[in-house]
Protein backbone atom coordinates (compact mmCIF):
# COMPACT_ATOMS: atom_id res chain seq x y z
CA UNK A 1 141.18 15.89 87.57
CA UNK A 2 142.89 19.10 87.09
CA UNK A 3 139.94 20.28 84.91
CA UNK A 4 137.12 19.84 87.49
CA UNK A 5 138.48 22.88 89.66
CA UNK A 6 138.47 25.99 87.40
CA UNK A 7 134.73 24.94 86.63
CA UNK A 8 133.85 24.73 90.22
CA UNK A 9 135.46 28.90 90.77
CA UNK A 10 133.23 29.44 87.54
CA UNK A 11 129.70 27.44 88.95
CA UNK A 12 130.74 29.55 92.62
CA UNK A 13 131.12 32.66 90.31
CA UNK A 14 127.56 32.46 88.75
CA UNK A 15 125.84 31.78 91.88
CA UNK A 16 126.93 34.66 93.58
CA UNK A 17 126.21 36.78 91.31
CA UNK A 18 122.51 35.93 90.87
CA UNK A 19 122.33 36.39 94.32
CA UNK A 20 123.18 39.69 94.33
CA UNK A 21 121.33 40.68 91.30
CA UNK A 22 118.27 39.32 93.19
CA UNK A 23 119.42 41.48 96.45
CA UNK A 24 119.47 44.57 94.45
CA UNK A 25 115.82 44.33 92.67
CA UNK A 26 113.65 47.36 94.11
CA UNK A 27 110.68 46.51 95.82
CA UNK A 28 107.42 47.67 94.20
CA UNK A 29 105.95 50.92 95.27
CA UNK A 30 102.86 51.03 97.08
CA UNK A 31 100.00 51.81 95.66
CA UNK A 32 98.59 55.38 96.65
CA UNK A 33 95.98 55.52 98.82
CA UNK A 34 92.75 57.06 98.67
CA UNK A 35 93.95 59.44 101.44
CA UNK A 36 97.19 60.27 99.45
CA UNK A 37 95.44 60.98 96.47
CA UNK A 38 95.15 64.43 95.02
CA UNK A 39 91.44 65.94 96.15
CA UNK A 40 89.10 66.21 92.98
CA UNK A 41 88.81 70.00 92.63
CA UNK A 42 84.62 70.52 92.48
CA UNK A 43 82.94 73.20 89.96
CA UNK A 44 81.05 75.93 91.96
CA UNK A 45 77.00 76.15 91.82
CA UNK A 46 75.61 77.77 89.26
CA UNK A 47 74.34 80.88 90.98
CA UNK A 48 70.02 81.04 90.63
CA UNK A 49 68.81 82.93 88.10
CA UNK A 50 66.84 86.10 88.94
CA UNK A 51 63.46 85.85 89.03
CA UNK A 52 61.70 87.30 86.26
CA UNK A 53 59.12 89.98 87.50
CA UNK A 54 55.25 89.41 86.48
CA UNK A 55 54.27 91.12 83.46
CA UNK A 56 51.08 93.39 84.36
CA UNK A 57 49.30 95.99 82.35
CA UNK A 58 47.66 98.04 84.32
CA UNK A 59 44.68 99.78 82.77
CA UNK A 60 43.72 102.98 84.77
CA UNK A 61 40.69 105.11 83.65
CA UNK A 62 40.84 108.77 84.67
CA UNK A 63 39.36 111.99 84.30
CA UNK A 64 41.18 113.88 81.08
CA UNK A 65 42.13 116.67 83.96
CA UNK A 66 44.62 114.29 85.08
CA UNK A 67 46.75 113.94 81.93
CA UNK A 68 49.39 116.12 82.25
CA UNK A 69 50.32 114.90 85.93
CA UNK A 70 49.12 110.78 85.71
CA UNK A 71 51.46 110.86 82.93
CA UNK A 72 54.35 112.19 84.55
CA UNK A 73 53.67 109.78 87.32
CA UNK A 74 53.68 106.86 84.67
CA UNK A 75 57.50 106.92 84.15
CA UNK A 76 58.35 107.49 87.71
CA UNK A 77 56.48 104.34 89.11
CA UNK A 78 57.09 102.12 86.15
CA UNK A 79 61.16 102.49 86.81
CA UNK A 80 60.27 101.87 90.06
CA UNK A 81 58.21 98.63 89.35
CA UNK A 82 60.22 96.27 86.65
CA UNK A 83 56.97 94.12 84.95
CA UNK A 84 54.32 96.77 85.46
CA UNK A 85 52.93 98.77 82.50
CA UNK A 86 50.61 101.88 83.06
CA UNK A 87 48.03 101.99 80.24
CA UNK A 88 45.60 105.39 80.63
CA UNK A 89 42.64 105.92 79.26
CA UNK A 90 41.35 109.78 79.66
CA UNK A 91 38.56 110.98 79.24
CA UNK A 92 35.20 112.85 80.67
CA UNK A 93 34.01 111.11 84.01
CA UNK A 94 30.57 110.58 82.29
CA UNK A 95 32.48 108.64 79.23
CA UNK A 96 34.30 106.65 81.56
CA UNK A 97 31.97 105.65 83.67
CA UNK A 98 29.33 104.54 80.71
CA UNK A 99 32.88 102.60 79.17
CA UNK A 100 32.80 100.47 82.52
CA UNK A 101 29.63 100.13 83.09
CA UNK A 102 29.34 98.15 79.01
CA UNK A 103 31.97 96.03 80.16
CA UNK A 104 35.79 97.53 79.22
CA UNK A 105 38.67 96.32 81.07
CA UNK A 106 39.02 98.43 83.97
CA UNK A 107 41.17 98.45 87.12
CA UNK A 108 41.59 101.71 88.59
CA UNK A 109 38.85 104.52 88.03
CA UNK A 110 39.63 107.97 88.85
CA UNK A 111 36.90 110.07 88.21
CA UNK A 112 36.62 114.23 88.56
CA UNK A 113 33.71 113.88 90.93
CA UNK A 114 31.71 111.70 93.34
CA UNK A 115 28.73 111.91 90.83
CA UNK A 116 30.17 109.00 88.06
CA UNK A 117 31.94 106.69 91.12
CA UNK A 118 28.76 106.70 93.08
CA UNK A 119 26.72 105.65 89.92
CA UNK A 120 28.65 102.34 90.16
CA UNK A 121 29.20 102.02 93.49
CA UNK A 122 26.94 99.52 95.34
CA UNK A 123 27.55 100.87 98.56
CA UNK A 124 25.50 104.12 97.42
CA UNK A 125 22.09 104.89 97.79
CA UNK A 126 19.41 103.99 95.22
CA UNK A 127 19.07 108.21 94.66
CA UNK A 128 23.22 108.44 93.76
CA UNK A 129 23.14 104.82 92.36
CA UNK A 130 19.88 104.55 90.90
CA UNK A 131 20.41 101.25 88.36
CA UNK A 132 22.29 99.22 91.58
CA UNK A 133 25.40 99.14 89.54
CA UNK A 134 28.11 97.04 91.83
CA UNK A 135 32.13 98.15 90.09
CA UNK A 136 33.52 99.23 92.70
CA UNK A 137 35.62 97.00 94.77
CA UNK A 138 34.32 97.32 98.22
CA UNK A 139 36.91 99.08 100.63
CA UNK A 140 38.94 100.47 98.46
CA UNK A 141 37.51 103.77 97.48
CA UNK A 142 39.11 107.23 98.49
CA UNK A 143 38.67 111.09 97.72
CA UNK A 144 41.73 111.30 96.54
CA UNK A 145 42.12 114.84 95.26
CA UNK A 146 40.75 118.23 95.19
CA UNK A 147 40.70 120.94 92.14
CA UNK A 148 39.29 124.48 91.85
CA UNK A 149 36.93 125.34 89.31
CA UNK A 150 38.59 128.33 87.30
CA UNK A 151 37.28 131.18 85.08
CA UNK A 152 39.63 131.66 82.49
CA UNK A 153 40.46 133.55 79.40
CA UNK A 154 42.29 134.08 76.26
CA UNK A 155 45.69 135.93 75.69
CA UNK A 156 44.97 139.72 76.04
CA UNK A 157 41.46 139.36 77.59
CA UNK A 158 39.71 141.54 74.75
CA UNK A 159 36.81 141.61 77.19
CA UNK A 160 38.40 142.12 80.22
CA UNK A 161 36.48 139.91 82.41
CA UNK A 162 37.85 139.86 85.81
CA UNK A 163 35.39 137.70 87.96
CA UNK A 164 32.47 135.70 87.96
CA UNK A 165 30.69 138.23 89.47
CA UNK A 166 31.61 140.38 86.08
CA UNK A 167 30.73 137.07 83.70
CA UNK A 168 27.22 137.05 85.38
CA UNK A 169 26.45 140.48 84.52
CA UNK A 170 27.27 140.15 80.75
CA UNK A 171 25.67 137.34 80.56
CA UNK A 172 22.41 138.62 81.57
CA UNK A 173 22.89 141.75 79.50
CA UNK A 174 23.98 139.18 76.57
CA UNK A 175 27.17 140.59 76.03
CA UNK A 176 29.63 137.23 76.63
CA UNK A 177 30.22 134.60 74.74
CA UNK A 178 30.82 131.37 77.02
CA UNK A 179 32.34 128.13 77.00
CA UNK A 180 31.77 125.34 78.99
CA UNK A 181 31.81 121.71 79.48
CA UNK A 182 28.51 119.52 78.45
CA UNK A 183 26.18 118.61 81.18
CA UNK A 184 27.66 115.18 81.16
CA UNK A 185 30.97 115.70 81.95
CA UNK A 186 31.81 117.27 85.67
CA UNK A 187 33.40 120.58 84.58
CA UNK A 188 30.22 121.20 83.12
CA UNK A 189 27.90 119.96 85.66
CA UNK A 190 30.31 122.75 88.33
CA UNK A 191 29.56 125.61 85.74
CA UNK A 192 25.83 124.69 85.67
CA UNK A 193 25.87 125.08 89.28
CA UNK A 194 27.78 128.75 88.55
CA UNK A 195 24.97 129.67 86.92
CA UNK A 196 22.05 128.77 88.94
CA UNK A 197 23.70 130.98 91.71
CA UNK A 198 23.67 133.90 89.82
CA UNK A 199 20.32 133.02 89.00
CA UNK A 200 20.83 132.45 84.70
CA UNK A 201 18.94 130.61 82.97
CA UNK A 202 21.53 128.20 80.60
CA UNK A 203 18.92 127.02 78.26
CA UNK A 204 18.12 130.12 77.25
CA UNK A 205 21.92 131.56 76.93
CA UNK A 206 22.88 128.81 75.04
CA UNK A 207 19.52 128.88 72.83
CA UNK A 208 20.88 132.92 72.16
CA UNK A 209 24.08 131.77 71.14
CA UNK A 210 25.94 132.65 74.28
CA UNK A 211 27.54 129.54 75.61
CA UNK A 212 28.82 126.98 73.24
CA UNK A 213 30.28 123.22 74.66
CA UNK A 214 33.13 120.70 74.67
CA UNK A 215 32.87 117.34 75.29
CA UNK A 216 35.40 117.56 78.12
CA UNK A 217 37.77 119.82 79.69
CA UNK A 218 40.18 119.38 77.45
CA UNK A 219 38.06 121.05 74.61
CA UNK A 220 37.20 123.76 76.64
CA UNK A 221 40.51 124.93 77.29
CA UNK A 222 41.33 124.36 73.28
CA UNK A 223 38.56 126.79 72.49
CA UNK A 224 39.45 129.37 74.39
CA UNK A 225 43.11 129.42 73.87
CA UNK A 226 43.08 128.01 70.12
CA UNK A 227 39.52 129.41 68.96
CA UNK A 228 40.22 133.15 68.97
CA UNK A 229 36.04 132.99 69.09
CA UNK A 230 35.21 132.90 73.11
CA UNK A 231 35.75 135.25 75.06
CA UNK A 232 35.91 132.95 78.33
CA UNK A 233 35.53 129.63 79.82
CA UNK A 234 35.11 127.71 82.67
CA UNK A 235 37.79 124.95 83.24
CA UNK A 236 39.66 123.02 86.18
CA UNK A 237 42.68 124.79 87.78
CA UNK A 238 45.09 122.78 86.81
CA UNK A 239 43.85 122.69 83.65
CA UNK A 240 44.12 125.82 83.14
CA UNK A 241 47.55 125.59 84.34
CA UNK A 242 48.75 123.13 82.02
CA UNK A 243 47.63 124.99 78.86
CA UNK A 244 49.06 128.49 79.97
CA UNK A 245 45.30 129.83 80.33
CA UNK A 246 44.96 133.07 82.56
CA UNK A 247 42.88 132.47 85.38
CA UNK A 248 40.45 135.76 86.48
CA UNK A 249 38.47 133.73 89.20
CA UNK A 250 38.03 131.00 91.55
CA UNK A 251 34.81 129.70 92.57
CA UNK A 252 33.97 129.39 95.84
CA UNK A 253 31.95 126.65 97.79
CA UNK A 254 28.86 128.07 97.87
CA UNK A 255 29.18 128.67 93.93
CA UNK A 256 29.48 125.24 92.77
CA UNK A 257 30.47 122.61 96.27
CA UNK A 258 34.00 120.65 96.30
CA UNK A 259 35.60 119.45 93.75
CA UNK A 260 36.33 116.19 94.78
CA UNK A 261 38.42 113.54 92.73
CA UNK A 262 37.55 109.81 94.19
CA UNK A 263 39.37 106.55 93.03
CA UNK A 264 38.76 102.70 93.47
CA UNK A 265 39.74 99.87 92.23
CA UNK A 266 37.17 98.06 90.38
CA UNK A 267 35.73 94.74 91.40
CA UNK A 268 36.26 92.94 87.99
CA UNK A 269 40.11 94.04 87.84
CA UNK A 270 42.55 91.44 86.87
CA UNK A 271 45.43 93.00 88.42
CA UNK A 272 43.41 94.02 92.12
CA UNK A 273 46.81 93.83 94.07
CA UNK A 274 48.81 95.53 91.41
CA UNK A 275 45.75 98.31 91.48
CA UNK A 276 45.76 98.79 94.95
CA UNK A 277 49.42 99.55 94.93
CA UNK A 278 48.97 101.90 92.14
CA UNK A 279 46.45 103.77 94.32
CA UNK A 280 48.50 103.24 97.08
CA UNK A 281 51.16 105.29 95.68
CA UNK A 282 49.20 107.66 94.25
CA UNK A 283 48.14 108.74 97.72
CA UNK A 284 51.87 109.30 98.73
CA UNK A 285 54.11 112.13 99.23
CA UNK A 286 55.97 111.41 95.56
CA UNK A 287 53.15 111.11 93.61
CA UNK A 288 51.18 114.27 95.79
CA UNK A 289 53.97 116.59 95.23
CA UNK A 290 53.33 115.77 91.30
CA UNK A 291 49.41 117.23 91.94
CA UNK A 292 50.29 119.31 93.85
CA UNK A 293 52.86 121.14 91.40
CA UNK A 294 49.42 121.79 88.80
CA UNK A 295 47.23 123.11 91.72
CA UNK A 296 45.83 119.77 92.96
CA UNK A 297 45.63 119.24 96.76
CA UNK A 298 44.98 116.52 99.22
CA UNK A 299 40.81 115.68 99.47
């Protein structure tokens, strides 16, 4: 019997002790909520891309009297227009206007006088538009500049020719040799009108050996500053200012009318808008102080 009570102390011993290792067990932590959590950090939008400007070629047809200045316009608008390409073709009014007329991608036509636009405007009477030829996009025409028809001559003026007053009487006494544009081309179609106010007779001057041609202005001004062979020739202004040519004379009105530089977009364009604007431009102060610079002025 004395052995049954040190085994009861160690039963009471084991029992509390359980207890209190159950007492002491943590309880488990709660779950975080979805409030609790940390926020999901979100990637920013891409930002859009930048629209790509359209791609245009713009094909503009002018008068080679324009070269020096459309040119010079070219790289001004075209850093000014991201997309938009300026592609000239220069030459006589008469060339251009046939080129259009056979069916060469056109959109703006700037010609050196109202003679070639009204051939293919519809607008026009049968006398200026005799074949009914409909180019021009309706609307959208303007005079658009003004030149001077100039009498000009080499370095040193061996003949000293002063006027056209001067030119018309060594003509007649056969003492001149001339040149001037063909009768196709504007510059020449001006100088015939020189003549027939003095009254001279350009079939028979040139059958003497007294006027010789170029195709366009351009050529003229070659020959008489390259040539060393004429003694003068009739050219544009600003022409005559872009190859360092003397000028002796201006005609007047009565001599030879306005010279008159109209533009349009034409109807079969691809690019109308992109035309428009062109022309649009071309009409403002930047582009006018440009002409201006060469002798051009507002029509």
């Amino acid at each position: 019997m004395k052995a049954t009570k040190p085994l009861a102390l160690l039963l009471a011993f084991c029992m509390i002790f359980a207890l209190a290792a159950c007492g002491s067990s943590a309880a488990p932590a709660p779950a975080a909520t979805e409030a609790s959590a940390p926020a999901a950090t979100e990637a920013p939008a891409p930002a859009p891309a930048a629209e790509k400007p359209e791609e245009v070629e713009l094909i503009v047809f002018a008068a080679a009297s324009m070269t020096e200045t459309l040119n010079a316009i070219k790289a001004t608008y075209e850093a000014a227009h991201p997309g938009v390409t300026v592609t000239y073709n220069f030459d006589s009014s008469g060339t251009l206007k046939t080129q259009i007329q056979e069916g060469a991608d056109c959109d703006l036509f700037i010609s050196a006088a109202p003679k070639q636009m009204n051939a293919l405007d519809a607008s026009c009477d049968a006398d200026k538009n005799p074949d009914g030829l409909d180019f021009v996009m309706q609307g959208s025409r303007v005079n658009l500049l003004e030149n001077k028809v100039a009498l000009v001559v080499p370095e040193g003026n061996p003949k000293g020719i002063a006027s056209f007053d001067q030119l018309a009487e060594l003509l007649k006494a056969g003492d001149v040799f001339l040149c001037m544009g063909n009768s196709d081309v504007p510059v020449g179609q001006y100088t015939q009108k020189i003549l027939a106010f003095y009254g001279l007779n350009e079939e028979e001057l040139a059958n003497a050996g007294k006027i010789t041609y170029g195709t366009n202005v351009k050529e003229v001004t070659t020959q008489v500053k390259d040539s060393g062979v004429v003694d003068c020739g009739v050219v544009y202004g600003t022409d005559a200012f872009s190859a360092g040519l003397e000028v002796v004379d201006t005609a007047t009105k009565d001599m030879c009318g306005q010279v008159i530089y109209p533009a349009a977009v034409m109807k079969n364009s691809a690019h109308a808008d992109a035309a428009q604007a062109f022309l649009d431009y071309l009409k403002g102060d930047e582009a006018m102080a440009v002409f201006e610079g060469v002798g051009f002025s507002r029509a």
